[in-house]
Protein backbone atom coordinates (compact mmCIF):
# COMPACT_ATOMS: atom_id res chain seq x y z
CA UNK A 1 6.88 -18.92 -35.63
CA UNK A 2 9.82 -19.77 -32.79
CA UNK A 3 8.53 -17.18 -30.21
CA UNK A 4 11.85 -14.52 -28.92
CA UNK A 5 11.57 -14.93 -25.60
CA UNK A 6 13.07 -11.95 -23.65
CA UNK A 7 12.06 -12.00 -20.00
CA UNK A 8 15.21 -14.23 -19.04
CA UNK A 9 18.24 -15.84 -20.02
CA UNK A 10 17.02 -18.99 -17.76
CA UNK A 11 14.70 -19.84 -20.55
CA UNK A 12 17.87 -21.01 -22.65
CA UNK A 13 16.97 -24.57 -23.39
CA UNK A 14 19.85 -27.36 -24.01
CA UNK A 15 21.52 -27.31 -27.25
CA UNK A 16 21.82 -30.75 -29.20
CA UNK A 17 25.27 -31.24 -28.33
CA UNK A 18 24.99 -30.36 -24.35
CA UNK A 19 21.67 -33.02 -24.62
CA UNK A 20 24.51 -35.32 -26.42
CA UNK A 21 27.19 -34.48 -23.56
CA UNK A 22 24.32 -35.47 -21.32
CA UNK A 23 23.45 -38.13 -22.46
CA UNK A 24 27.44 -39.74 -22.38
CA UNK A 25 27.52 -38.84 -19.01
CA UNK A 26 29.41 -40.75 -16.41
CA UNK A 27 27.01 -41.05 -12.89
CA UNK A 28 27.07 -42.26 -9.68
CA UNK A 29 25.34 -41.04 -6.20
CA UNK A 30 26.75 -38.24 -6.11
CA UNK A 31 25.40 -37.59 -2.43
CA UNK A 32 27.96 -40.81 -0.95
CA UNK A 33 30.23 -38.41 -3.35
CA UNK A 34 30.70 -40.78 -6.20
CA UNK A 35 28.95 -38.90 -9.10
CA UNK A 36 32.75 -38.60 -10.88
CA UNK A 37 30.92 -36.13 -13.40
CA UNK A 38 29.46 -33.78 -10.59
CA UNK A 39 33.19 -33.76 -8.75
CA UNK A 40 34.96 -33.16 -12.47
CA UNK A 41 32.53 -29.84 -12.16
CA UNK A 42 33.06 -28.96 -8.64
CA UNK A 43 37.21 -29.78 -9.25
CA UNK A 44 36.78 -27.49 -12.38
CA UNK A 45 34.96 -24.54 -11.16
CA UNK A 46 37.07 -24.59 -7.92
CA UNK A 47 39.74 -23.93 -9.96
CA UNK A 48 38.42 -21.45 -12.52
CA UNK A 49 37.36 -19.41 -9.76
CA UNK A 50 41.00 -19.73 -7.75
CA UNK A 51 39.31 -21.74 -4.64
CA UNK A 52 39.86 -24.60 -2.40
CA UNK A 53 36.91 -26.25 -2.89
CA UNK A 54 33.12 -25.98 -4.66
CA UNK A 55 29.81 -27.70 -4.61
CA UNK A 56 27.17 -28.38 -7.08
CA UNK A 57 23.64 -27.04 -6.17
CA UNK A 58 20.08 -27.16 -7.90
CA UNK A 59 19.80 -23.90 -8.12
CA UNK A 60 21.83 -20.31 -7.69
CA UNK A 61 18.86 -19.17 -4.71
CA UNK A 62 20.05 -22.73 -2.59
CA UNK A 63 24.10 -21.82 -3.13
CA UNK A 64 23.63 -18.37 -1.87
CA UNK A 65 21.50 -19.27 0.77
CA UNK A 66 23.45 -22.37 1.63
CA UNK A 67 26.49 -19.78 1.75
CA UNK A 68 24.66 -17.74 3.76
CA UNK A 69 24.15 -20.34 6.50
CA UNK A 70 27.41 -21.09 6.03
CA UNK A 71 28.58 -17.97 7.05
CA UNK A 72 26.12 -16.77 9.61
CA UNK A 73 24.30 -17.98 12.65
CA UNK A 74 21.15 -17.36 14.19
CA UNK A 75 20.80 -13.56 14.98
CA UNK A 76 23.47 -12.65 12.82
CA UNK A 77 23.17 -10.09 10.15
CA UNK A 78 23.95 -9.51 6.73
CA UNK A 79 24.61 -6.15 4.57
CA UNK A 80 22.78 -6.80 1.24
CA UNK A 81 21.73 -4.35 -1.57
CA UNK A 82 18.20 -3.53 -1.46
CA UNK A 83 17.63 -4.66 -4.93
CA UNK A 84 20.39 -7.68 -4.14
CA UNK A 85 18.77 -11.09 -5.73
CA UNK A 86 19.36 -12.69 -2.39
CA UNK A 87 17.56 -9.96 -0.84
CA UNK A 88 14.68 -9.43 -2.57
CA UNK A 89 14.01 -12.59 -5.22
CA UNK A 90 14.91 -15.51 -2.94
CA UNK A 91 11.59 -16.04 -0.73
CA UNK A 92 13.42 -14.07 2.18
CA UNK A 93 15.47 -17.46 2.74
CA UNK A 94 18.10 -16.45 5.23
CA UNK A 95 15.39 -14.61 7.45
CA UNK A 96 13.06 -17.76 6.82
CA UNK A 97 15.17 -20.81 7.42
CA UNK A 98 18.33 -19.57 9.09
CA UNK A 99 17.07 -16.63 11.26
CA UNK A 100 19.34 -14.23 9.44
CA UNK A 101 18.30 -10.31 9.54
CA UNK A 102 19.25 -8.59 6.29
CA UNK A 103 20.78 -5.09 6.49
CA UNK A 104 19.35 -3.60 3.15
CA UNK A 105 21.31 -0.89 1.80
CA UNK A 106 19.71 1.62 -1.39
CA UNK A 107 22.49 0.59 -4.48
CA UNK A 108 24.24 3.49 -6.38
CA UNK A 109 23.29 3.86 -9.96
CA UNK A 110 26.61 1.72 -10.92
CA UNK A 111 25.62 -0.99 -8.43
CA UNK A 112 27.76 -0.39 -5.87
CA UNK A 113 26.32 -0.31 -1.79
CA UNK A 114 28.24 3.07 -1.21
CA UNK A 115 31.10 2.57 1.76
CA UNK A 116 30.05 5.56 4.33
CA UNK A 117 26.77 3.81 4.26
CA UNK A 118 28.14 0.31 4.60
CA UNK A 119 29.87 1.91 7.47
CA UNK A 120 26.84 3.06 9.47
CA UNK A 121 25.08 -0.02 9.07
CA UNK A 122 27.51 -2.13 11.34
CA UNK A 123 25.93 -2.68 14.22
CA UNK A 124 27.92 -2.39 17.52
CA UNK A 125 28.88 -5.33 20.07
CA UNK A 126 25.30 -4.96 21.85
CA UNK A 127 22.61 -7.07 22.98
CA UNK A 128 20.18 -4.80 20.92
CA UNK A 129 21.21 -5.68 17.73
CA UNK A 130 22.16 -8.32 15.79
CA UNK A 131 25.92 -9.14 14.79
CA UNK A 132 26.99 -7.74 11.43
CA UNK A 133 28.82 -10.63 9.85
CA UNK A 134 28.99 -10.53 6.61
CA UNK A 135 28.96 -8.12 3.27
CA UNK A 136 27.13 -9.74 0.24
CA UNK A 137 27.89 -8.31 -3.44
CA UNK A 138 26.53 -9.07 -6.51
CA UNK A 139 27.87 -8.90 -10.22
CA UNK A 140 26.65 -8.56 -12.58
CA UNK A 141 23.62 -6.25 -11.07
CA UNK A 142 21.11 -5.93 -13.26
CA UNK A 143 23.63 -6.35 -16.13
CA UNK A 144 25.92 -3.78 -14.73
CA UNK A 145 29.77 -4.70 -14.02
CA UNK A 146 31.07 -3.67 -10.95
CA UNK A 147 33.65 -1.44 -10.63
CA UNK A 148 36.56 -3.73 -9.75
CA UNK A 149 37.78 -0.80 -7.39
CA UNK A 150 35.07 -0.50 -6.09
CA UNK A 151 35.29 -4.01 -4.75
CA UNK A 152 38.65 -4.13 -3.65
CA UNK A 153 37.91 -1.02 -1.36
CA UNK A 154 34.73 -2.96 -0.23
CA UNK A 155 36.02 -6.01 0.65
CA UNK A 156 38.76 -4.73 1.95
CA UNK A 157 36.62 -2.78 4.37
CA UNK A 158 34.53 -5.40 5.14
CA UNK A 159 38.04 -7.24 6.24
CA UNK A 160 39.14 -4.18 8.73
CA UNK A 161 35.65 -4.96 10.15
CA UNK A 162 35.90 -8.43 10.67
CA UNK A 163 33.31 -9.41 8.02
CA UNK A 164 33.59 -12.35 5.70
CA UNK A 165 32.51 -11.64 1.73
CA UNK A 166 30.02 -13.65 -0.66
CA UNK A 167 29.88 -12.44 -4.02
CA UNK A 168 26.67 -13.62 -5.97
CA UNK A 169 28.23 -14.53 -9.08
CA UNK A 170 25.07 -15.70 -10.70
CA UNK A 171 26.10 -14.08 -14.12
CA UNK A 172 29.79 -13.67 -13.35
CA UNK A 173 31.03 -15.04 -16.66
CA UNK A 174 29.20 -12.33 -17.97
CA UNK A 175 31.25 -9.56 -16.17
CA UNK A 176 34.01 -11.56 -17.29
CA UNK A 177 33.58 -11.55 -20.99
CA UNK A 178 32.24 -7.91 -20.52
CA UNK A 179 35.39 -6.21 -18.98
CA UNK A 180 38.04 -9.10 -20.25
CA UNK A 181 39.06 -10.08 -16.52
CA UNK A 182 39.39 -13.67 -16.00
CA UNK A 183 36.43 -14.99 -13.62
CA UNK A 184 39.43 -16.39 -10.90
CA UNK A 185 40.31 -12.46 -10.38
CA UNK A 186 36.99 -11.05 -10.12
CA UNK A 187 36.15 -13.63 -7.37
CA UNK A 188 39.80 -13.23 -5.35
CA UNK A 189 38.25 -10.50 -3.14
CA UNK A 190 35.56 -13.26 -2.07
CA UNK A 191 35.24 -15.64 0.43
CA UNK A 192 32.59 -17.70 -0.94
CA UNK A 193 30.91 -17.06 -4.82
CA UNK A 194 28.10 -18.85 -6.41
CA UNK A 195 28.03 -19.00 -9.89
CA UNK A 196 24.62 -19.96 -12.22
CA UNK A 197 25.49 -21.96 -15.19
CA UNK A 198 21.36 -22.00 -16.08
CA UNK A 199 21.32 -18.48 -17.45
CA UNK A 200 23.57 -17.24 -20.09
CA UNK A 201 25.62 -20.37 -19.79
CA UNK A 202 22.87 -22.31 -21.38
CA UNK A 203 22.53 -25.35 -18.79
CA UNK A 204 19.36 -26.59 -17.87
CA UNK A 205 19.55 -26.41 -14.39
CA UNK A 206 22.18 -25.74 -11.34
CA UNK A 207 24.68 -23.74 -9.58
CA UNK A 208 27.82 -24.13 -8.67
CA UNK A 209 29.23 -22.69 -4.92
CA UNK A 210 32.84 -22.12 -4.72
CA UNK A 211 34.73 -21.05 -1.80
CA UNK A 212 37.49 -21.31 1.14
CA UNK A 213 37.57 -25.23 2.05
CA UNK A 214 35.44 -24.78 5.32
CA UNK A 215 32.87 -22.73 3.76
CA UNK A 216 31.75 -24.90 1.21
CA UNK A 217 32.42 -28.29 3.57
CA UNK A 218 28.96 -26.20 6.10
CA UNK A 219 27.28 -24.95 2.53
CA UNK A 220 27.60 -29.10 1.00
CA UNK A 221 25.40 -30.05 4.70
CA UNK A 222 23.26 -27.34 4.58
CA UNK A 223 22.78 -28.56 0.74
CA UNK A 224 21.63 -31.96 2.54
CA UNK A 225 19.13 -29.93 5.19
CA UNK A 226 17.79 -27.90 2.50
CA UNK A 227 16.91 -30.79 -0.09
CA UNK A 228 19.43 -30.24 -2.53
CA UNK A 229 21.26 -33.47 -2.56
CA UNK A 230 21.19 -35.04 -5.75
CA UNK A 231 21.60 -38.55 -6.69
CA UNK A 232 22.87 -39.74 -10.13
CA UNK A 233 23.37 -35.60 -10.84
CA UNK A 234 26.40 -36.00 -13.52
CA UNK A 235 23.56 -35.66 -16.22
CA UNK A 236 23.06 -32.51 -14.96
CA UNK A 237 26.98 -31.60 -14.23
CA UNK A 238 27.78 -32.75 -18.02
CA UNK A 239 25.57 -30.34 -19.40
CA UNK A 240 27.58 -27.53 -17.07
CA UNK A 241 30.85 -28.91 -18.20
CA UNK A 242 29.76 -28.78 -21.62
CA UNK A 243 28.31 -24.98 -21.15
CA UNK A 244 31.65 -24.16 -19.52
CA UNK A 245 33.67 -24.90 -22.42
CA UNK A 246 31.28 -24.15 -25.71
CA UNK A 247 29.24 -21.21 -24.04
CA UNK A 248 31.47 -18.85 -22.32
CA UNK A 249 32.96 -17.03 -25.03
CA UNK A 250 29.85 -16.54 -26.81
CA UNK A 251 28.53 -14.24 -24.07
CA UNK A 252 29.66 -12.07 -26.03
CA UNK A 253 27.46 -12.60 -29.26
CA UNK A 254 24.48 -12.00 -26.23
CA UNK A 255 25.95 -8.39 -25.18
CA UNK A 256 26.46 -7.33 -28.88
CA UNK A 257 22.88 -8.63 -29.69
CA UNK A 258 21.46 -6.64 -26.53
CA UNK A 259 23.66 -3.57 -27.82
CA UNK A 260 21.68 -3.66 -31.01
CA UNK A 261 18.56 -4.14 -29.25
CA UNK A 262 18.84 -1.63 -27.55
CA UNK A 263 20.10 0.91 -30.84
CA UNK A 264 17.12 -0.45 -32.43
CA UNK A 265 14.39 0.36 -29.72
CA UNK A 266 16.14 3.94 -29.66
CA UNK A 267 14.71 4.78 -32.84
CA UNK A 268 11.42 3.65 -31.84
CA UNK A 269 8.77 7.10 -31.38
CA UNK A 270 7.46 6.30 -27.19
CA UNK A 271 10.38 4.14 -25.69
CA UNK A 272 12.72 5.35 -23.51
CA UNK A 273 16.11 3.32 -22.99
CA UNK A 274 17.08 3.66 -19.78
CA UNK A 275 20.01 1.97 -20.11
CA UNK A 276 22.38 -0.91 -21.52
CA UNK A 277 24.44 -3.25 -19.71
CA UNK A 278 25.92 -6.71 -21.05
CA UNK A 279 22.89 -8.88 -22.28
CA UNK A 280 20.12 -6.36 -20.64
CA UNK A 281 18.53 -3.67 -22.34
CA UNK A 282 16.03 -1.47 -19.66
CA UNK A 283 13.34 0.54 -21.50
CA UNK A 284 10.63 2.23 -20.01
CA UNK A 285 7.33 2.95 -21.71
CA UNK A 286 4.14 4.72 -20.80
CA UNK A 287 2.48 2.73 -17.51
CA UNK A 288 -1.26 3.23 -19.22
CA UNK A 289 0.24 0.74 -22.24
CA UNK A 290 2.06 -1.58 -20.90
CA UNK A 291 -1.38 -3.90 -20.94
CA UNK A 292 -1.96 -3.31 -24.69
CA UNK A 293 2.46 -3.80 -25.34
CA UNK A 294 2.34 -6.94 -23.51
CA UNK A 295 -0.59 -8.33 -25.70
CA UNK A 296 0.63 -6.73 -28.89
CA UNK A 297 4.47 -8.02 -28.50
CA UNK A 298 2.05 -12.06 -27.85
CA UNK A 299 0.60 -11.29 -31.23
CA UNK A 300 4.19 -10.67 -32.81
CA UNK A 301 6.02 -13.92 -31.11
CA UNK A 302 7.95 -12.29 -28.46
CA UNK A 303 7.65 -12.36 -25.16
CA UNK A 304 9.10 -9.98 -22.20
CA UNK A 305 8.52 -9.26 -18.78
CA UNK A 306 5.62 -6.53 -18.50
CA UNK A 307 4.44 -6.25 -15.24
CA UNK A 308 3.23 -3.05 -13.23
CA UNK A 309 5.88 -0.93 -13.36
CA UNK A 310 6.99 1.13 -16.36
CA UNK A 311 10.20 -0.27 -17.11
CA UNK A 312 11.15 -3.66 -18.50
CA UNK A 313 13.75 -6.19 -19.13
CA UNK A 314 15.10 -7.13 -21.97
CA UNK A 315 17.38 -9.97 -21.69
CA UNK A 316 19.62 -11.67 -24.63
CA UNK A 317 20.52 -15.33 -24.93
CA UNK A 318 21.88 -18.37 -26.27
CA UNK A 319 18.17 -19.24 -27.95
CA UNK A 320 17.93 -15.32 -29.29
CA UNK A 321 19.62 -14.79 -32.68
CA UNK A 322 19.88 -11.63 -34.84
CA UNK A 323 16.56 -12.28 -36.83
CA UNK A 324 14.83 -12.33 -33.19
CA UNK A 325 16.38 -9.09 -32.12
CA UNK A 326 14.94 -7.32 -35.48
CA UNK A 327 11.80 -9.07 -35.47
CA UNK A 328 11.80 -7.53 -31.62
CA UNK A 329 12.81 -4.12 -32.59
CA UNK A 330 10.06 -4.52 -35.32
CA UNK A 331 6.95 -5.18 -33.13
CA UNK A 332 8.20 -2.66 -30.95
CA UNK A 333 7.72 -0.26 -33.87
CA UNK A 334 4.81 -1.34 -35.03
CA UNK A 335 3.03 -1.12 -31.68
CA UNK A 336 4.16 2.66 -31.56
CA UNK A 337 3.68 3.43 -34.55
């Protein structure tokens, strides 16, 4: 039985055609910058994205750090939601290797790091405290869309104050799709946004960091410092290219699935949907089963992320079809029942 694995969409594995476009691929070293493959993606994503320039990383946590160093220095600061991916799931990177303090601010229920508190947190012109430089969003968060006014009045804050923008775009083709705004006008407000093309895109591994000219020329030699230049990478960038133009569209089949999901596990006695939101479904269940859920949902062939708290994850795919969100839904039941 093909287990329906729900704790990520990075667990997407490469479909026969993407290990075909691989396979084709044109390489060359791409760190003396002749990989023609790897600068076909950067030329491409650039552009999809409206910016001067991008560069191809291993990995969405090295593009937003790398933008990160591109941005700040060493005691500079950053204002970062509190359950922000480059906050709290990326090893503390920017505190770690490029001795930039995080500002973390509590999120609204939409996602949003609400502007009167965005406000406070700048620190003044004082040798106290360390310079406020820059205002890092993410979308989607936790599946959620952000309000696109809500950005404009952020960013456009963050401009009165003299603070650059990176947007962590990780599943931004997925707030595309979701509210039908093409990706280039959802990262305008931005100076800098990294987008993952290993998650619902379907790649097997790598990022893509796109940005104003001089942002991504620092981010491509902090990609060197950091480890993350790649030799003979157009294997790698073929699979993106191929993702880019087979997988995007189909996002949607992954929000519809998580939609049903989500109906399903509604009508299940002893889970509570919390919520929702493009290809995530949040339930919570009681804390004193989660144990016993994990081990029954094993037994059944699927597999989600149960750890200590009460809610889980639910995330839909390009490797999830409709018979794995019933046969979900099913040992759900069955557990509860």
């Amino acid at each position: 039985m093909t287990p329906i694995d729900l704790r990520s969409d990075t667990v997407t594995r490469p479909t026969p055609a993407m290990r075909a476009a691989m396979a084709a691929a044109e390489v060359g070293d791409d760190v003396y910058g002749e990989d023609p493959t790897v600068t076909a993606l950067e030329a491409r994503v650039a552009r999809e994205l409206g910016f001067e320039a991008a560069v191809f990383m291993p990995s969405g946590t090295q593009a937003n750090l790398a933008a990160l160093l591109a941005h700040c220095q060493r005691g500079d600061e950053y204002l970062v939601g509190m359950e922000a991916h480059t906050y709290k799931f990326e090893g503390g990177g920017a505190a770690v290797l490029g001795s930039i303090q995080p500002q973390p601010i509590v999120h609204a229920a939409d996602g949003s790091l609400p502007l009167d508190v965005l406000e406070r947190s700048v620190k003044p012109d004082d040798a106290h405290f360390a310079r406020t430089r820059l205002l890092a969003l993410e979308n989607t968060w936790h599946g959620r869309v952000l309000p696109a006014d809500y950005v404009a009045a952020a960013t456009a804050w963050a401009r009165g104050k003299g603070l650059a923008c990176h947007l962590d775009g990780a599943r931004l083709f997925n707030a595309a799709v979701a509210s039908g705004v093409a990706p280039a006008e959802l990262a305008a407000p931005f100076d800098s946004v990294s987008v993952c093309l290993s998650k619902g895109l379907g790649a097997p591994v790598g990022s893509v960091l796109a940005g104003r000219a001089e942002v991504v020329a620092s981010a491509r030699r902090w990609r060197k410092m950091l480890g993350g230049g790649l030799r003979q990478s157009g294997l790698l960038a073929a699979a993106a290219l191929h993702a880019l133009d087979h997988h995007v569209a189909r996002l949607a089949d992954d929000h519809a699935r998580a939609g049903r999901l989500a109906e399903g596990l509604r009508r299940v006695g002893g889970v509570d949907v919390l919520g929702h939101h493009t290809n995530m479904v949040f339930v919570a269940v009681p804390a004193d089963r989660l144990r016993a859920l994990d081990a029954h949902l094993r037994g059944a062939g699927v597999v989600a992320s149960i750890g200590y708290l009460p809610s889980v994850r639910l995330v839909t795919h390009l490797d999830i079809d409709d018979d794995g969100i019933e046969r979900a839904i099913e040992a759900f039941g069955t557990f509860f029942r």
